[in-house]
Protein backbone atom coordinates (compact mmCIF):
# COMPACT_ATOMS: atom_id res chain seq x y z
CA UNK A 1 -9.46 -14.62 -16.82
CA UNK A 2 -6.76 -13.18 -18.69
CA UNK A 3 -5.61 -14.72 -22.04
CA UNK A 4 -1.88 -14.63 -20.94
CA UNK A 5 -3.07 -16.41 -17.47
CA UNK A 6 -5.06 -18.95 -19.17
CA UNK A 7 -2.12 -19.65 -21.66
CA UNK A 8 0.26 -20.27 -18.15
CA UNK A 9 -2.39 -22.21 -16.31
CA UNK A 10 -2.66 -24.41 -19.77
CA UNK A 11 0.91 -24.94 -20.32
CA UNK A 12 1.46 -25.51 -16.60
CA UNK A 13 -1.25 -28.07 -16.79
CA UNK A 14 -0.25 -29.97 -19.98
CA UNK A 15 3.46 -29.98 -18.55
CA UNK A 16 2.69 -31.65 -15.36
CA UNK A 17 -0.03 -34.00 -17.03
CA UNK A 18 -2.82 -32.30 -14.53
CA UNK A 19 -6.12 -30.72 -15.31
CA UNK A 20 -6.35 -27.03 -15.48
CA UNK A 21 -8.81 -26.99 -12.45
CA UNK A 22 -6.16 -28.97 -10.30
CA UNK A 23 -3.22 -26.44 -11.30
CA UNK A 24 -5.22 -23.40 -10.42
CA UNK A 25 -6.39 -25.18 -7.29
CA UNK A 26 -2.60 -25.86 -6.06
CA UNK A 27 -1.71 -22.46 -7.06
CA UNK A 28 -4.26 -21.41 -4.58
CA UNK A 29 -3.64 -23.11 -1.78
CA UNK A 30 -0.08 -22.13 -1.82
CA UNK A 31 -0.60 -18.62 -1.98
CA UNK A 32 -3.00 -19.05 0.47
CA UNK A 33 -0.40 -20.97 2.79
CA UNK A 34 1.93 -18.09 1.90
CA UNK A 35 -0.34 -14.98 3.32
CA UNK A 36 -1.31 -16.90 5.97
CA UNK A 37 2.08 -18.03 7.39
CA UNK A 38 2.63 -20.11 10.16
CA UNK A 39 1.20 -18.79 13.86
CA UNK A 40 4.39 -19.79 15.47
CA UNK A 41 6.50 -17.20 13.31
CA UNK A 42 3.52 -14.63 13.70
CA UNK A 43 3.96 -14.78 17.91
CA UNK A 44 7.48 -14.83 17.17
CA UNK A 45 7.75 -11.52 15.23
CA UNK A 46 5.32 -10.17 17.87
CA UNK A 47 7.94 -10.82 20.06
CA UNK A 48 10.55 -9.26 18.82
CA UNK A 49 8.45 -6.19 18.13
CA UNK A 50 7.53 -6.00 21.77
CA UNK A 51 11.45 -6.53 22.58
CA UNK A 52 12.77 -3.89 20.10
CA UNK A 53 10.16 -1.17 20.85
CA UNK A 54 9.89 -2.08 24.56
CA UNK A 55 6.77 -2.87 25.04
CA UNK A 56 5.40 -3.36 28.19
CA UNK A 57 2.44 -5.50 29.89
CA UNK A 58 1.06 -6.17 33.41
CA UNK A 59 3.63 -7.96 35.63
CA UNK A 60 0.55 -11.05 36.70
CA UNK A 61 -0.47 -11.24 32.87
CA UNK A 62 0.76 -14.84 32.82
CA UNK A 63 -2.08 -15.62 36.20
CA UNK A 64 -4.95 -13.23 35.05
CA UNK A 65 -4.74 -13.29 31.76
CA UNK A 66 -8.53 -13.75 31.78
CA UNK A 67 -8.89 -10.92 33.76
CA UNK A 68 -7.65 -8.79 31.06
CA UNK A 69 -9.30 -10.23 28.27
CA UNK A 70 -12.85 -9.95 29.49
CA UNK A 71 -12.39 -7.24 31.78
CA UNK A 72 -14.33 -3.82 30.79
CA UNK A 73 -12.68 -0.90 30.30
């Protein structure tokens, strides 16, 4: 680990009264909540991707959606 990272993660950790391990662990987790994002916004971008570029589908996608999935092409 880097010297200057250490020297955050310490001062961090002495600041909030936490252990080093526990600072680096919330860290994580947040980034990790970050990249991940929430599904709901993730369809919802879809969305408006499909709207803005005009995507189209089949028109019985909603009924045999199955179909579609599993179907060989």
């Amino acid at each position: 680990m880097p010297q200057q990272l250490y020297q955050a993660i310490d001062l961090v950790a002495k600041k909030e009264k936490k252990a080093k391990a526990q600072v680096i662990r919330e860290a994580l987790e947040k980034d990790m909540e970050r990249k991940q994002g929430n599904a709901g916004e993730t369809l919802l971008k879809l969305a408006a991707m499909a709207k803005k570029y005009n995507w189209k589908g089949p028109k019985d996608l909603s009924v045999n959606h199955d179909k579609y999935l599993y179907e060989k092409t």
